[in-house]
Protein backbone atom coordinates (compact mmCIF):
# COMPACT_ATOMS: atom_id res chain seq x y z
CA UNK A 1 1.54 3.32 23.60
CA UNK A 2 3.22 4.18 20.33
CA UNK A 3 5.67 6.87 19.47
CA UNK A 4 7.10 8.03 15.95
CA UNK A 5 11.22 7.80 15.97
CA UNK A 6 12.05 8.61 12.43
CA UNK A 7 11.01 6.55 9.71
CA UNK A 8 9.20 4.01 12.14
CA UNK A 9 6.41 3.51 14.62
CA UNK A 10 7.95 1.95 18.49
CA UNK A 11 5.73 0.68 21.01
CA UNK A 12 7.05 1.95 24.46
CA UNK A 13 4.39 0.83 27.18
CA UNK A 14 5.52 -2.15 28.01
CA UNK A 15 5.91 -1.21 31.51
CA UNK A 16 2.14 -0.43 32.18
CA UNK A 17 2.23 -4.36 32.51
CA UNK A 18 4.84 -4.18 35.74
CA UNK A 19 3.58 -4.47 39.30
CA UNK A 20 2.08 -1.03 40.86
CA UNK A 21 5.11 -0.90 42.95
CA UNK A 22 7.94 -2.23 40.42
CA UNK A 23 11.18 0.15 40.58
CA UNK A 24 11.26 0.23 37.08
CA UNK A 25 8.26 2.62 36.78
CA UNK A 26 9.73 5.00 38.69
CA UNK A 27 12.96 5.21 36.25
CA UNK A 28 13.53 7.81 33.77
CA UNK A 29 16.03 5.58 31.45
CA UNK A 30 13.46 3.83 29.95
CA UNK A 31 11.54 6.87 28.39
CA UNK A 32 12.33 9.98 30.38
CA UNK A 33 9.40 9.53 31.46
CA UNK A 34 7.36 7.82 34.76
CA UNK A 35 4.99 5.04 34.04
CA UNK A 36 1.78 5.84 36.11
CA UNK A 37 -0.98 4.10 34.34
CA UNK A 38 -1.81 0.24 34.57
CA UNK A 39 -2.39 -2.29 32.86
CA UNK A 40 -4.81 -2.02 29.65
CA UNK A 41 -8.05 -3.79 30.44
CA UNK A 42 -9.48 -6.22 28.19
CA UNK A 43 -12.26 -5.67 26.45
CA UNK A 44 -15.80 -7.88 26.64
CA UNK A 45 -17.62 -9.69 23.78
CA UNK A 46 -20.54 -6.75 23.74
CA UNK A 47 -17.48 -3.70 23.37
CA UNK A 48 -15.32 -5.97 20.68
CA UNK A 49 -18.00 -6.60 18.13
CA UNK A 50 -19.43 -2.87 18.15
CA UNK A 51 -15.85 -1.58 17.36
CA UNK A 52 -16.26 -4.59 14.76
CA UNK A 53 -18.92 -2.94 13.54
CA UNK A 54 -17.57 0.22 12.69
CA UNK A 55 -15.18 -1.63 10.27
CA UNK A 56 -17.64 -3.98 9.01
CA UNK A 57 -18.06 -2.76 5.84
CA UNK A 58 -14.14 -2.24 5.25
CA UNK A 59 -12.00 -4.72 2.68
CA UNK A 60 -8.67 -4.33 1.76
CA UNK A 61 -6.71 -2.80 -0.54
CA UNK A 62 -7.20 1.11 -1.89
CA UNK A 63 -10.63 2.27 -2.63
CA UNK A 64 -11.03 3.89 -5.83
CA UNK A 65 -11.13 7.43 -5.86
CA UNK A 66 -10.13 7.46 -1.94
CA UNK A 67 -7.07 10.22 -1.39
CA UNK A 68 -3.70 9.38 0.83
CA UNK A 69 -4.18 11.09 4.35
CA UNK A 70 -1.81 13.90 4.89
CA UNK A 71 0.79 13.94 7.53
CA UNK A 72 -0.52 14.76 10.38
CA UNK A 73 -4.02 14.41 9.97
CA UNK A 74 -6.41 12.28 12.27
CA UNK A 75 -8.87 10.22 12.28
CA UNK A 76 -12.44 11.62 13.40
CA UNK A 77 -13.06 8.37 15.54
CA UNK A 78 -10.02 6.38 16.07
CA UNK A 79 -10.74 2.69 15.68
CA UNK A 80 -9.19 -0.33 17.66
CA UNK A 81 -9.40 -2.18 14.60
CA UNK A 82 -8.57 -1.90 10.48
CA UNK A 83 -11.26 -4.04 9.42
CA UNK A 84 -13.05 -7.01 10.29
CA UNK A 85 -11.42 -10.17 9.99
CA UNK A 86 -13.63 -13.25 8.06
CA UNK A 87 -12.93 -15.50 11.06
CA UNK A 88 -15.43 -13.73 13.04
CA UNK A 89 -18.23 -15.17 10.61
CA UNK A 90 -17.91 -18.54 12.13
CA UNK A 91 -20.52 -19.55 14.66
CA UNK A 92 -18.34 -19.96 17.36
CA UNK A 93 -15.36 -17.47 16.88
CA UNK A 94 -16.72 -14.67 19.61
CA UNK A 95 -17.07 -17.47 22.44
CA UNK A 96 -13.15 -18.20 22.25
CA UNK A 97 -11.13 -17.45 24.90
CA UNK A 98 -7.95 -17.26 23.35
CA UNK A 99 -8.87 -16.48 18.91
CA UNK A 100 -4.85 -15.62 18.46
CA UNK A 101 -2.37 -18.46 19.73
CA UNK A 102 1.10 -17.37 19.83
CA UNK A 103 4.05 -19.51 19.40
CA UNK A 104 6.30 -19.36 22.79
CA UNK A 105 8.75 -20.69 21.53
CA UNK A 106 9.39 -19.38 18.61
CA UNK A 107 9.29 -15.85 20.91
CA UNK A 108 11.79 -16.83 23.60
CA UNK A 109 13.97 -17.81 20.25
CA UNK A 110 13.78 -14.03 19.22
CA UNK A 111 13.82 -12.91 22.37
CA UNK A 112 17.12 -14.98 23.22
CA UNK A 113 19.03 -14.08 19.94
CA UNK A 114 18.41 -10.58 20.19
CA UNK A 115 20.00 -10.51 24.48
CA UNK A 116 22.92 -12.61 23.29
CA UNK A 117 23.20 -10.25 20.15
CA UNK A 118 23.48 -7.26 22.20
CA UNK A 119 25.51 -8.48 25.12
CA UNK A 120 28.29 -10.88 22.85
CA UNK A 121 28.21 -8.16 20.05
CA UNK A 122 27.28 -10.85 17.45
CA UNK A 123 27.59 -9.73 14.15
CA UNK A 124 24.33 -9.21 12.75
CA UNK A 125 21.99 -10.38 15.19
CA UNK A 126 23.38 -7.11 17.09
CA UNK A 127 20.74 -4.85 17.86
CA UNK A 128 22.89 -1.76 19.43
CA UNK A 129 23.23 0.06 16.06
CA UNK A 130 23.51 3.65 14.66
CA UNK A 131 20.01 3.83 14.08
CA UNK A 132 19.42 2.59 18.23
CA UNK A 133 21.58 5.23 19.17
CA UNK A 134 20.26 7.91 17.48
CA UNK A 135 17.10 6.90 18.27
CA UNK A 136 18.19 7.11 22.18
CA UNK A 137 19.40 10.68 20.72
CA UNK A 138 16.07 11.58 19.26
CA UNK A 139 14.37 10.31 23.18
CA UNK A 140 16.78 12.75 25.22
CA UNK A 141 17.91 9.36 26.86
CA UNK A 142 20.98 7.64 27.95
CA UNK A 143 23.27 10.58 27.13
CA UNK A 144 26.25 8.08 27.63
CA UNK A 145 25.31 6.24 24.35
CA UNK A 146 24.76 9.05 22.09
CA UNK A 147 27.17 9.09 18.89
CA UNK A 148 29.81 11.19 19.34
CA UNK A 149 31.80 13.37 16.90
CA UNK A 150 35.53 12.87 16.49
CA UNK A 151 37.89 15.39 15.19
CA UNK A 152 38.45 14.01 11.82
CA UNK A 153 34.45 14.37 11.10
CA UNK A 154 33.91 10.95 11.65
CA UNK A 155 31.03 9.84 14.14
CA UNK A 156 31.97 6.74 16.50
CA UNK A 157 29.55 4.44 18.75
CA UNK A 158 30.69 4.78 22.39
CA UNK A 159 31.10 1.30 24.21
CA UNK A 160 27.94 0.37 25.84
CA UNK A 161 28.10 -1.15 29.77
CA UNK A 162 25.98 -3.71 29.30
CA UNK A 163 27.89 -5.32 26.57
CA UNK A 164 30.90 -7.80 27.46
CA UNK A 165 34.66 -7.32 26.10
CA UNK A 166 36.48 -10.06 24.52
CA UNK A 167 37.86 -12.02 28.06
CA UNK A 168 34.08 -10.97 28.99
CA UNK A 169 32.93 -13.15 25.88
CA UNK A 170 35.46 -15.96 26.50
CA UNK A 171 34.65 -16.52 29.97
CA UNK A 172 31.16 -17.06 29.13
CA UNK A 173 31.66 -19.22 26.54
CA UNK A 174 33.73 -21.11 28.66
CA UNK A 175 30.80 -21.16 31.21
CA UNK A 176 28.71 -22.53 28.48
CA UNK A 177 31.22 -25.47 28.13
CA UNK A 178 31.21 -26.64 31.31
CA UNK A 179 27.60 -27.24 31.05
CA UNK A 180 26.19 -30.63 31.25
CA UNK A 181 22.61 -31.72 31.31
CA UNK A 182 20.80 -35.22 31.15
CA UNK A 183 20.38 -37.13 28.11
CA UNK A 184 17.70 -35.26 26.05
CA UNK A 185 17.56 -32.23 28.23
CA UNK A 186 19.12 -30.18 25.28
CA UNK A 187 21.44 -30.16 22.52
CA UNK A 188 25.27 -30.08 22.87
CA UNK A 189 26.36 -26.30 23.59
CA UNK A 190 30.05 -26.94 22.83
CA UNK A 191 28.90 -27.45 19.52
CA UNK A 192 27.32 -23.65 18.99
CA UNK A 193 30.17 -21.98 20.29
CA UNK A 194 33.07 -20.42 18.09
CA UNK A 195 36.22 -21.77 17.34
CA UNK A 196 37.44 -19.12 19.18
CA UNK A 197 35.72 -19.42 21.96
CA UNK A 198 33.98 -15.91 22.28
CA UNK A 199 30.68 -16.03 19.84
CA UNK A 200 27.72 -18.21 20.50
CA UNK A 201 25.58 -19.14 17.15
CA UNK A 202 23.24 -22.01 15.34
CA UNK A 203 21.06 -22.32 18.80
CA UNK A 204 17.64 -24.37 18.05
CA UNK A 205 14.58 -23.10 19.65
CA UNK A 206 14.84 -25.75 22.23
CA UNK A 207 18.47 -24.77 23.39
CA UNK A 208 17.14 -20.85 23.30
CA UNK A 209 14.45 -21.98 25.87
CA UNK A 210 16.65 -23.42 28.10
CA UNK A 211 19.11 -20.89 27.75
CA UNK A 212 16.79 -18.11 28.79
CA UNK A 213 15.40 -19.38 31.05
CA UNK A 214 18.15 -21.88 32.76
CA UNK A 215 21.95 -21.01 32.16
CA UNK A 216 21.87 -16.80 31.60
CA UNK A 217 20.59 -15.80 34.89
CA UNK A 218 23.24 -17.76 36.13
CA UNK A 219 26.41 -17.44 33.18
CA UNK A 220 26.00 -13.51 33.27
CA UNK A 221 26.15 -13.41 36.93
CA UNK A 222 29.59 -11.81 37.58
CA UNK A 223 30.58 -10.76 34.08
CA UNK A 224 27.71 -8.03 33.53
CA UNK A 225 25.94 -5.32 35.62
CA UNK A 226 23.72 -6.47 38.37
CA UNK A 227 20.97 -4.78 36.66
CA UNK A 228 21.31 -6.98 33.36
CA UNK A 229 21.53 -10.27 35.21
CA UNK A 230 18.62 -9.44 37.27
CA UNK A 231 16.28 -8.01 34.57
CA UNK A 232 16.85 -11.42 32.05
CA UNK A 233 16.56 -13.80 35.85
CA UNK A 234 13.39 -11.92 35.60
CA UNK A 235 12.02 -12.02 32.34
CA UNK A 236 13.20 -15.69 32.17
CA UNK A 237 10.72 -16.07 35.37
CA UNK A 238 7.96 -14.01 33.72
CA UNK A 239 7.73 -16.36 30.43
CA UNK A 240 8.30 -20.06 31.91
C-alpha cells in the first residue's frame, strides 16, 4: 500500500506480510491504523501476461502531443504495470520462477547501515531527521517525536528512546571489541570502530551480514528497549 507524505510516495504495508496473529498488527504506532488484510497473492502466468497486454503497445519516454495528468486525476483502469519489459520476448522468460534476482546482501548492507544509523546517531547515515519527524507529524503518530517549538522560535528534535546516549554508544562499541570469531569468519571489528570508541563505520557487506544477523540481537540486549532488540533478533531470523 502506498501513501503520499509530502513531496514523496511511502510504501506502508509491510505488515500484511506478518503472521495472522503477530502483535504487531494489532498496534496503532505503526500507522494509526490496524493491519487486517493478508498477504498479497501472487499472480499466475495466464493473469501476468493479460495485464502485459494492456501495456503492450507502451514505450518510453513522452508521447508527442500527450498532456501532463493533473493532480489528482486517475487512471480509468489502473494497471499493475508501466509497460512491457523486452525480456518477456524471449522464449523462455514466462516459465521462470524467479525473472528478478535480488542481491541479499547488498540488502542486509542497507538494511544494517540504516539500524546502526538510527540507533548510534551516525552522522549521515542517520535516518531520524526533520523530514521523519514531520512526516510522523503529518501520520498523527508517535506524538512523543513530533518537533517541538521553543521560545526563541526555534524548532528542536526531541530525543528519541530507541536511540543510545554517548556511555550507550561506548558500551557497545566496547561489546563489539570483545568480539572474536574464527579465522575467516569476518573482518576485524576493532578496526571499524572510532577512535573514540562510540561510532561504528567502513563495515563490508560481509561484516553487515554477520552483524545483523549474529552480534546485534545480542550487543543491544541491555542497552536499548526490549522492543528494539527483539524486532532486529527478528528480522535478523526472517532474512538468514
Amino acid at each position: 500500500m502506498s501513501k503520499s507524505l509530502r513531496n514523496k510516495i511511502c510504501y506502508i504495508g509491510h505488515r500484511r506480510y506478518l503472521p495472522k496473529n503477530h502483535k504487531w498488527r494489532r498496534s496503532l504506532t505503526f500507522d494509526g491504523h490496524h493491519e487486517y488484510k493478508g498477504e498479497p497473492q501472487k499472480l499466475s502466468l495466464e493473469e501476468t501476461l493479460e495485464c502485459l497486454e494492456k501495456v503492450k503497445d507502451i514505450t518510453p519516454g513522452k508521447p508527442d502531443g500527450s498532456k501532463k495528468r493533473k493532480c489528482g486525476q486517475k487512471d480509468h483502469e489502473p494497471k499493475l504495470f508501466s509497460r512491457k519489459s523486452a525480456l518477456w520476448k524471449l522464449p523462455y522468460w514466462q516459465h521462470l520462477k524467479l525473472p528478478h534476482n535480488l542481491d541479499m546482501m547488498h540488502i542486509e548492507k542497507n538494511i544494517c547501515d540504516a539500524l546502526l544509523g538510527i540507533i548510534l546517531r551516525l552522522e549521515g547515515k542517520n535516518k531520524d531527521t526533520v523530514n521523519a519527524r514531520l512526516d510522523l507529524q503529518d501520520m498523527g503518530i508517535r506524538h512523543e517525536l513530533h518537533l517541538e517549538q521553543d521560545d526563541d522560535n526555534s524548532v528542536s528534535i526531541p530525543a528519541a528512546w530507541y536511540a543510545m546516549d554517548k556511555e550507550e554508544r561506548a558500551a557497545f562499541c566496547g561489546f563489539l571489541r570483545s568480539i572474536r570469531f574464527p579465522y575467516g569468519y569476518a573482518s576485524i571489528l576493532t578496526r571499524c570502530i572510532s577512535a573514540d570508541g562510540s561510532k561504528v563505520q567502513g563495515l563490508k557487506t560481509l561484516d553487515c551480514h554477520i552483524m545483523l544477523q549474529r552480534i546485534l540481537p545480542v550487543g543491544l540486549r541491555g542497552l536499548v528497549h526490549k522492543d528494539i532488540y527483539e524486532a532486529v533478533a527478528e528480522l535478523g531470523k526472517k532474512i538468514s
